[in-house]
Protein backbone atom coordinates (compact mmCIF):
# COMPACT_ATOMS: atom_id res chain seq x y z
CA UNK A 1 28.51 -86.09 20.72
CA UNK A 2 25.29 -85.59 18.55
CA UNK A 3 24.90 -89.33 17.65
CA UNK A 4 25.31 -90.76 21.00
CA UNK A 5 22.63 -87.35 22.63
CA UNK A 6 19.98 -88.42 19.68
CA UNK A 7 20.79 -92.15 20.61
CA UNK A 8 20.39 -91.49 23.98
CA UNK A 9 16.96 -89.20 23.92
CA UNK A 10 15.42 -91.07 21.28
CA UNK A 11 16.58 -94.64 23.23
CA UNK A 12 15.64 -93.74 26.56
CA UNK A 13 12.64 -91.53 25.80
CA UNK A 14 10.03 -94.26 25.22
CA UNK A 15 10.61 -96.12 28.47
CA UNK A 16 9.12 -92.90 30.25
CA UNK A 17 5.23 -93.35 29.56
CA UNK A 18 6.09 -97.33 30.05
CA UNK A 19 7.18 -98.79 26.59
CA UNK A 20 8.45 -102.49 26.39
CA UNK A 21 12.60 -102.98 25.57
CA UNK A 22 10.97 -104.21 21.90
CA UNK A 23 8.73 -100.85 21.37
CA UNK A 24 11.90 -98.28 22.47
CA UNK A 25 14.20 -100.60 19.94
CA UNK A 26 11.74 -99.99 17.43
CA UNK A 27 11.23 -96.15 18.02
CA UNK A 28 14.78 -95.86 17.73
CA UNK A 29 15.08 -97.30 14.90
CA UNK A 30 12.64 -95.59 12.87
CA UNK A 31 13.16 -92.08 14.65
CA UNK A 32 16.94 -92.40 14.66
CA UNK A 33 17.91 -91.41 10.99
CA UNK A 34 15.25 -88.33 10.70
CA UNK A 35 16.58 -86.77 14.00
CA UNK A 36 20.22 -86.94 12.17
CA UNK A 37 19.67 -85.27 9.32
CA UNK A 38 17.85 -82.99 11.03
CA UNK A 39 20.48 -82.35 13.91
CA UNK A 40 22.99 -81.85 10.70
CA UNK A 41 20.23 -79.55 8.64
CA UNK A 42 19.39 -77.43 11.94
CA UNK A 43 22.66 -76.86 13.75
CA UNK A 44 25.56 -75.57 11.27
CA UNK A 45 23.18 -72.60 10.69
CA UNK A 46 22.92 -71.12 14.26
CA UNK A 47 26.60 -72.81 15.26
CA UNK A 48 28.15 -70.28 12.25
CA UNK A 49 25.53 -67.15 13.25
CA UNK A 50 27.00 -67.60 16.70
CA UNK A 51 30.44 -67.20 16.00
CA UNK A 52 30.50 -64.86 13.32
CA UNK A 53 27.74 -62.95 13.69
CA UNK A 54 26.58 -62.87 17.41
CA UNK A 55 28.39 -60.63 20.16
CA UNK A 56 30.03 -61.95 22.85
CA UNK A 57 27.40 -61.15 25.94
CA UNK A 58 24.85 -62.56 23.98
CA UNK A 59 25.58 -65.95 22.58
CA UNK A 60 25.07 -68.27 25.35
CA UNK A 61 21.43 -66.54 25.52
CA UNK A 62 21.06 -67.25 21.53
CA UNK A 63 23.11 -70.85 21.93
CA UNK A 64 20.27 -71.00 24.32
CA UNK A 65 17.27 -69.79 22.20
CA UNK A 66 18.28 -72.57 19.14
CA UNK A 67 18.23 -75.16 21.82
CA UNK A 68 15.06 -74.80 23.07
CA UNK A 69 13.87 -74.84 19.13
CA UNK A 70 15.64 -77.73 18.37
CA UNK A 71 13.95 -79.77 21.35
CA UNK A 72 10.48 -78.54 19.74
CA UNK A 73 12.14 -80.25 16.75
CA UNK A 74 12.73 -83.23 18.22
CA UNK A 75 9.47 -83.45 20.32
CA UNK A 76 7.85 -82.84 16.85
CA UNK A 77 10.09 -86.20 14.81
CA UNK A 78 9.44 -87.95 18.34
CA UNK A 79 5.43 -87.59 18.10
């Protein structure tokens, strides 16, 4: 699901402040392959902490806490 939710974000997101077909095309294909290997460089770490090491009660709160870092991430590769 990771390629088609970067696709998606990084696809859609330009058409917000009013980009052209031509500009989000572009954007995506620039931003595309950095948000990748960062999806793939971020996410094994905190998916394996949350099943090994994380208690029960609290991994949707930590599942939680890595998501809201890794949409700084992507704000940041976006920018």
């Amino acid at each position: 699901f990771a390629k088609m939710g970067v696709a998606f974000s990084v696809g859609l997101g330009p058409f917000v402040p009013g980009a052209s077909f031509i500009e989000a095309t572009h954007t995506l294909q620039t931003s595309y392959i950095k948000m990748m290997l960062a999806n793939w460089l971020f996410w094994p770490i905190p998916s394996a902490m949350n099943l090994v090491l994380i208690p029960l009660p609290y991994r949707v709160l930590f599942s939680n806490t890595c998501s809201l870092v890794w949409k700084t991430i992507l704000s940041t590769i976006l920018s």
